[in-house]
Protein backbone atom coordinates (compact mmCIF):
# COMPACT_ATOMS: atom_id res chain seq x y z
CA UNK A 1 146.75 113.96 141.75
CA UNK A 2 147.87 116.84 139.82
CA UNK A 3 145.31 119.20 138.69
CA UNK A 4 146.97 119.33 134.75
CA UNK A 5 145.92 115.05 134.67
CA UNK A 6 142.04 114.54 134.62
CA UNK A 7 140.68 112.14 136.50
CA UNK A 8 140.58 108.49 134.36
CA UNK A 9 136.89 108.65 133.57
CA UNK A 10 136.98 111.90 132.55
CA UNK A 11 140.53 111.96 129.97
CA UNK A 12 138.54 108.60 128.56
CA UNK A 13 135.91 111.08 127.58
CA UNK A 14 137.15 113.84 126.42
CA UNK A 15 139.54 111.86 124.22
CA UNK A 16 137.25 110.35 122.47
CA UNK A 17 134.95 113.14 121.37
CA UNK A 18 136.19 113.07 117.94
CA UNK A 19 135.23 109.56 117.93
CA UNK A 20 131.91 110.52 118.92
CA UNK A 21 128.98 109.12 116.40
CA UNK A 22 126.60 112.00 117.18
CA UNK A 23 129.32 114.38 116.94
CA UNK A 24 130.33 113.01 113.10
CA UNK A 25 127.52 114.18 111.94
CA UNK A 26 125.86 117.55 111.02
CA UNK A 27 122.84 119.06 111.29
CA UNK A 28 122.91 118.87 107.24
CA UNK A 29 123.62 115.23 107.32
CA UNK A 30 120.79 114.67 109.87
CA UNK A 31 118.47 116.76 108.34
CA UNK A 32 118.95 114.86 105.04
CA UNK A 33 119.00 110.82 106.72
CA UNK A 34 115.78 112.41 108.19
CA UNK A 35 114.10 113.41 104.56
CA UNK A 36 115.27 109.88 103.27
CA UNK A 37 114.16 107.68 106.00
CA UNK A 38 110.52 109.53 105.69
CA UNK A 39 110.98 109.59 101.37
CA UNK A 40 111.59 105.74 101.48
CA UNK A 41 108.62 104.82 103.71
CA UNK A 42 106.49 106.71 101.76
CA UNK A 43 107.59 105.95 98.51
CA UNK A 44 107.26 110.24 97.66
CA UNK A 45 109.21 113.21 98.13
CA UNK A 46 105.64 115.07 97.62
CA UNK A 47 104.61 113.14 100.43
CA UNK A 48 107.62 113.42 102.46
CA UNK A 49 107.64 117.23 102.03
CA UNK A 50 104.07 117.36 103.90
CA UNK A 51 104.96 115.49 106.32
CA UNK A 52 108.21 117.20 107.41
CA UNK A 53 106.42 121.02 106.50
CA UNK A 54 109.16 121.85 103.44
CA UNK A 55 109.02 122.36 100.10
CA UNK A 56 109.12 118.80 97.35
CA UNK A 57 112.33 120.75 96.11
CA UNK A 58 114.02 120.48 99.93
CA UNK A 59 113.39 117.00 100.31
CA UNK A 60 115.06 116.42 96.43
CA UNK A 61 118.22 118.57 97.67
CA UNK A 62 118.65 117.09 100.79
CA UNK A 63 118.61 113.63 99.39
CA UNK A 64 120.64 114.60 96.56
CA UNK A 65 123.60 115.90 98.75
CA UNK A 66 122.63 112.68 101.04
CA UNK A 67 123.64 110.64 97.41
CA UNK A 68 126.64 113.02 96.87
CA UNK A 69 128.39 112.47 100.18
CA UNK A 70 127.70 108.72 100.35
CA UNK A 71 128.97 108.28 96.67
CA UNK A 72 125.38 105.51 95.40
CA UNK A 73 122.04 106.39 94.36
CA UNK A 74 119.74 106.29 96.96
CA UNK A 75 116.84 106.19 94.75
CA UNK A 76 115.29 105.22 91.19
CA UNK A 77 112.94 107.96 90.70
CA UNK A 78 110.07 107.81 88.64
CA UNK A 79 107.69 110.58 87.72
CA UNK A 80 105.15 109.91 90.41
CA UNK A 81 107.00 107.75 93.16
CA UNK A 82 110.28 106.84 94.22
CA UNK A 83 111.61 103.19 95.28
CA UNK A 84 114.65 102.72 96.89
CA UNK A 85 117.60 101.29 95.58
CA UNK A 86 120.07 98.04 96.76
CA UNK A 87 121.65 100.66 99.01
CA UNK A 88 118.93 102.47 99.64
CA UNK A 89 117.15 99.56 100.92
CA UNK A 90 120.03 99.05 103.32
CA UNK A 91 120.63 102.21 104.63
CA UNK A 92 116.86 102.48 105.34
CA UNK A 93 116.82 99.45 107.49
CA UNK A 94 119.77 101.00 109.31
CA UNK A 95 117.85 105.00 109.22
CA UNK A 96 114.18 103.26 110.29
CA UNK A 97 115.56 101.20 113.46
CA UNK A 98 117.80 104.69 114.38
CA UNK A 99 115.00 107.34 114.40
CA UNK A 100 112.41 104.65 115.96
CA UNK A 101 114.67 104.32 118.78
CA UNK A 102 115.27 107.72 119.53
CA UNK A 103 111.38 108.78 119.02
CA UNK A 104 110.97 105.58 121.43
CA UNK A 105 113.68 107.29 124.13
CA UNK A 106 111.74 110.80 123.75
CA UNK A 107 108.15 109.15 124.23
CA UNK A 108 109.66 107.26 127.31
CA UNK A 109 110.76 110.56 129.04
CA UNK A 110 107.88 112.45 127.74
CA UNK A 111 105.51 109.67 129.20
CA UNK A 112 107.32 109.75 132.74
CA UNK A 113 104.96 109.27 135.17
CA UNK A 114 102.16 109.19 133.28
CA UNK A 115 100.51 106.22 132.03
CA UNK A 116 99.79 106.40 128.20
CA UNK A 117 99.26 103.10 125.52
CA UNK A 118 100.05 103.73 122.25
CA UNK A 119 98.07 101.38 119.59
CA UNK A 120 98.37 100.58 116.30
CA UNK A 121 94.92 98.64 115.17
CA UNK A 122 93.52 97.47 112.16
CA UNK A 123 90.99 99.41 110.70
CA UNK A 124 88.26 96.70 110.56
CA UNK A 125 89.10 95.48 114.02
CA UNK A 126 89.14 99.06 115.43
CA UNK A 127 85.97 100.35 114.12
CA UNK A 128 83.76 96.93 114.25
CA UNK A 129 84.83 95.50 117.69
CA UNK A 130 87.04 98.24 119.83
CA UNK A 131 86.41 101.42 119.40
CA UNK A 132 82.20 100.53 120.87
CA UNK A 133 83.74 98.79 123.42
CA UNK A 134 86.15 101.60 124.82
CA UNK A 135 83.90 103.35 127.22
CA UNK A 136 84.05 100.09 129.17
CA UNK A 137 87.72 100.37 129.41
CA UNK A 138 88.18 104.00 130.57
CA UNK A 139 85.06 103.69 132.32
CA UNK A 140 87.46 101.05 134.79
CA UNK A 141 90.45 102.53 133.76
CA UNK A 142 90.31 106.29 134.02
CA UNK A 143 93.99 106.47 134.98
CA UNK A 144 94.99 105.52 131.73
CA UNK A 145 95.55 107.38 128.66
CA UNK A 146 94.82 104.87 124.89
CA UNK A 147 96.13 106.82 121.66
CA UNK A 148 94.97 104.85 119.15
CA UNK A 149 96.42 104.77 115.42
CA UNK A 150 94.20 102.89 112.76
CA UNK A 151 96.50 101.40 109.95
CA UNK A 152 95.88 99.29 106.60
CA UNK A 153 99.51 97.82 107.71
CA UNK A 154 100.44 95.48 110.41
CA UNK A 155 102.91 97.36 112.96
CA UNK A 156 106.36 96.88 112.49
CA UNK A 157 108.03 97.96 116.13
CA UNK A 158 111.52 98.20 114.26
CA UNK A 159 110.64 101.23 112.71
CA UNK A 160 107.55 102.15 114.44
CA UNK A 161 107.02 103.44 118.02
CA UNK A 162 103.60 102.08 119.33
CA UNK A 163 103.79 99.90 122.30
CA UNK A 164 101.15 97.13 121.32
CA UNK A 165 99.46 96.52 118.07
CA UNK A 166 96.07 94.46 116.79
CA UNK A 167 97.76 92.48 113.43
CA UNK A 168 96.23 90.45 111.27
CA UNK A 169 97.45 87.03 109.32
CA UNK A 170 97.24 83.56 108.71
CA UNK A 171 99.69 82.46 111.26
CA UNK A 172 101.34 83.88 114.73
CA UNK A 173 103.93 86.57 114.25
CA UNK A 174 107.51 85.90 114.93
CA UNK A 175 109.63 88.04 116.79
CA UNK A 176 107.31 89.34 119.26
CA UNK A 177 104.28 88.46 121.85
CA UNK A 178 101.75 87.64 120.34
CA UNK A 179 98.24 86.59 121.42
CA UNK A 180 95.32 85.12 119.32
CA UNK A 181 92.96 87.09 119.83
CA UNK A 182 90.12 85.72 117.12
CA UNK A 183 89.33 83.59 114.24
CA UNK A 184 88.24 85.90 110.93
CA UNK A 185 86.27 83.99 108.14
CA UNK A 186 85.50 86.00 104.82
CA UNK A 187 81.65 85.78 103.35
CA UNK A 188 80.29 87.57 100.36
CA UNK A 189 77.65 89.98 101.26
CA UNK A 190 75.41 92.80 99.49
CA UNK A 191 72.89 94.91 99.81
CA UNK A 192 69.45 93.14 100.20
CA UNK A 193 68.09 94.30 96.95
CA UNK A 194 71.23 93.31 95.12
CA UNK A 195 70.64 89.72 97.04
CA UNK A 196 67.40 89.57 95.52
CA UNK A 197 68.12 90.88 91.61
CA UNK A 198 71.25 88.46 91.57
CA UNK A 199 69.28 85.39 92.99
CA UNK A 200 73.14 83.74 93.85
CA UNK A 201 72.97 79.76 93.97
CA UNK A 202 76.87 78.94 93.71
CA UNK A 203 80.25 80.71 94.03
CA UNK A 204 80.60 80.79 89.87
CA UNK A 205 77.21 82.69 89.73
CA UNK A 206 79.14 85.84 91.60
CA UNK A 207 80.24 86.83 88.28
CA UNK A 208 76.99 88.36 87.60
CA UNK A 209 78.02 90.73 89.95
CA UNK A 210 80.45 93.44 90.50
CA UNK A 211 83.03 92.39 92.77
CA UNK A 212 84.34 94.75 95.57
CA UNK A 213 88.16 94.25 95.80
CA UNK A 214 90.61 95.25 98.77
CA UNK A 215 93.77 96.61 97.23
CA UNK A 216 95.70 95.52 100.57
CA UNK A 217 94.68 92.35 100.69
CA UNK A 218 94.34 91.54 96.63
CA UNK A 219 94.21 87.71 97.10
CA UNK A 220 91.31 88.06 99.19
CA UNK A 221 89.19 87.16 96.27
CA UNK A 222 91.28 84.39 94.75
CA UNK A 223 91.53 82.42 98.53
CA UNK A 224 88.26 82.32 98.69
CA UNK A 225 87.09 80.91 95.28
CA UNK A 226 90.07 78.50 96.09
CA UNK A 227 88.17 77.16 99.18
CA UNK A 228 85.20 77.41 97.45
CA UNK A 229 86.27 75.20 95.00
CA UNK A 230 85.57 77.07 92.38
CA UNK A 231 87.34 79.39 89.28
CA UNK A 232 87.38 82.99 89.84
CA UNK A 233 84.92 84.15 87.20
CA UNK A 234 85.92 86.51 84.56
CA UNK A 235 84.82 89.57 86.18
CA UNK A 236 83.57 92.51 83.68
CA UNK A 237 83.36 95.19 86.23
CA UNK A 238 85.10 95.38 89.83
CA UNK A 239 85.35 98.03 92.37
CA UNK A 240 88.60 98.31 94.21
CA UNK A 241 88.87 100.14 97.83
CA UNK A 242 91.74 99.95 100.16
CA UNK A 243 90.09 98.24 103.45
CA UNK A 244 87.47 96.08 104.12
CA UNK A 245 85.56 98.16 106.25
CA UNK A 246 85.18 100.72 102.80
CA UNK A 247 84.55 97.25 100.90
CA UNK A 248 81.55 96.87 103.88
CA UNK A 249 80.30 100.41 103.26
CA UNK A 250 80.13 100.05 99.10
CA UNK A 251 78.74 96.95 99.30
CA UNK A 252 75.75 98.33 101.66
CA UNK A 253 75.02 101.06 99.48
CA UNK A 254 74.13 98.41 96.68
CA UNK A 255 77.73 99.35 95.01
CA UNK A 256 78.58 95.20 94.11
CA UNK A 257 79.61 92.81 96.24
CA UNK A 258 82.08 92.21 98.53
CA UNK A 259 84.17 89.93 101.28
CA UNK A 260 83.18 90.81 104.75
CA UNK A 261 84.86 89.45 107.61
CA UNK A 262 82.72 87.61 109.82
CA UNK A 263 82.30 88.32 112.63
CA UNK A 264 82.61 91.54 112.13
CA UNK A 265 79.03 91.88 109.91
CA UNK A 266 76.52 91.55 112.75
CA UNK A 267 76.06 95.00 113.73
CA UNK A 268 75.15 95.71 109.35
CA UNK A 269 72.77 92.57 109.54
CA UNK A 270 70.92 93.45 112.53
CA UNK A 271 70.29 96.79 110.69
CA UNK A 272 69.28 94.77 107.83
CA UNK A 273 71.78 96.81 105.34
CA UNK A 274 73.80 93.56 104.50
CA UNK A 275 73.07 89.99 103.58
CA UNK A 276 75.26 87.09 102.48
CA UNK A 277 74.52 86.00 99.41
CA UNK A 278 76.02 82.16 99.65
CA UNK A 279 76.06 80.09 103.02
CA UNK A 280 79.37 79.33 105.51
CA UNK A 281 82.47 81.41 105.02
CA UNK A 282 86.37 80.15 104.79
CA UNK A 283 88.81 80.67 107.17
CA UNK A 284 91.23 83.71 106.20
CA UNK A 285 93.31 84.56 109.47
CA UNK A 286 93.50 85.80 112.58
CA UNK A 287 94.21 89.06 114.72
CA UNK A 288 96.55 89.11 117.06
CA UNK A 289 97.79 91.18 120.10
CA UNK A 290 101.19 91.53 119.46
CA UNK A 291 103.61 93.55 121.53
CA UNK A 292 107.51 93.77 122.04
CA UNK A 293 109.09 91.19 124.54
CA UNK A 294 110.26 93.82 126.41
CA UNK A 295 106.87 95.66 126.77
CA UNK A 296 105.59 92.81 128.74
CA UNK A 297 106.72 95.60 132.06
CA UNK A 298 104.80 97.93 131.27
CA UNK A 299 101.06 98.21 133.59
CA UNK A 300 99.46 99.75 131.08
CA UNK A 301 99.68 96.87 128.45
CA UNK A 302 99.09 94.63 130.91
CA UNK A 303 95.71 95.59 131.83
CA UNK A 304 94.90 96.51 128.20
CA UNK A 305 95.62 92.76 127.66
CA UNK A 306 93.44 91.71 130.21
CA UNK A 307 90.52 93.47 129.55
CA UNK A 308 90.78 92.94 125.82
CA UNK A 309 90.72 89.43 126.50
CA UNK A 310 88.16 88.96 128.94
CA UNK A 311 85.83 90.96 126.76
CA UNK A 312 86.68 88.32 124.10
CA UNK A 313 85.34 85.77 126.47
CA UNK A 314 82.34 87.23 126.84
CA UNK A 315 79.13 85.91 124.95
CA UNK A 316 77.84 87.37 121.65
């Protein structure tokens, strides 16, 4: 073979470095698809300047050039918060599943040879049930490495990179494993002294009271007067937190009163800092393991999973 003709494989590449996709684009380019996708999940450049360590103005510029070379608006900006636009929204679906695969390459050849879990849990779930119950798993599982991320938001693997996750909703997940892992029912609770002034006989007397509202889950409230069978009362004064375990707290410190998830409240009414205030509770969900298909490989899940589960089993 003469030495001037490269071998097949290699002419094949070298011709078709201009047709490269990494090569098309610039650092610039890159550096501005990375302020956007970061801008558009957190619905602020403010935001998305802390998070990347530049200025607000550096995010705004990078984006704008972003708009400029792409010929749309990316973005309807208001004065506080940005939302994306129609092709906003579709280049971010395109941006989130790009950079969660790469960060998912890097954390597989960062993790090589070691054996690390990366969760994303609840907040309620994490602090009420897991988090006392994790010296029994590294206690049997000291090879293992658990990062744990707590999160008002259900994981989304397409443009997140944990391996597992502990979701919440009324029915199984699609498009991933997913095991039940417990019923939740929601209960209206309050400090015992605020049990006591509000002397509560039916759902319609909670009115009396201030109500405790989750601003993540704001039909919390109107589900359950719907099972109770009962109006939602108009309310003159309401609290609003974002998670039920801050709902849990306020409502323990005699704030008003709020939906705890059972069984979740037996730790506060064992300490005698809680009490419902009506009988029974309705049936709001369920969390759920819920992992990738693909993850199903990996050891580390796998005897997460089990544990998890037997400790489930185990009596109250």
């Amino acid at each position: 073979m003469s030495r001037n003709n490269p071998r097949p494989g290699r002419r094949s590449l070298s011709q078709g470095r201009e047709d490269l996709a990494a090569a098309s684009l610039r650092p610039a380019h890159l550096l501005a698809l990375q302020a956007f996708d970061v801008a558009v999940r957190l619905g602020s450049f403010k935001e998305a300047a802390g998070v990347l360590n530049v200025s607000a103005s550096a995010i705004s510029h990078r984006i704008r050039n972003l708009e400029i070379h792409l010929g749309a608006a990316l973005f309807h900006r208001a004065h506080r918060a940005v939302r994306p636009t129609h092709a906003g929204e579709k280049l971010a679906a395109a941006t989130g599943r790009a950079f969660a695969l790469l960060a998912q390459a890097e954390s597989a050849v960062e993790a090589a040879g070691q054996r690390r879990l990366r969760l994303k849990v609840l907040p309620q779930f994490a602090s009420a049930w897991l988090i006392p119950r994790l010296s029994s798993f590294l206690t049997r599982h000291s090879e293992l490495d658990l990062a744990i991320e707590t999160s008002n938001r259900n994981v989304d693997f397409d443009t997140e990179t944990f391996d597992a996750g502990i979701s919440f909703g009324p029915d199984k997940p699609e498009g991933v494993v997913a095991h039940r892992l417990m019923e939740v029912r929601t209960v209206p609770v309050g400090a015992p002294a605020l049990a006591r002034r509000l002397k509560l006989r039916t759902a319609a007397d909670l009115g009396r009271g201030v109500l405790i509202h989750v601003t993540t889950f704001p039909a919390a409230w109107p589900l359950w007067f719907k099972h109770a069978g009962e109006p939602a009362p108009p309310a003159t004064r309401a609290i609003s937190v974002d998670s039920f375990v801050a709902a849990l707290q306020a409502a323990e410190r005699g704030a008003g009163v709020a939906l705890a998830l059972e069984p979740f409240i037996a730790e506060s009414e064992r300490r005698g800092t809680i009490r419902r205030l009506l009988p029974g509770g309705h049936v709001t969900g369920s969390y759920w393991l819920v992992h990738p298909p693909g993850a199903q490989r990996s050891r580390a899940l796998q005897t997460f999973k089990k544990w998890l589960l037997a400790e489930l089993a185990k009596p109250n």
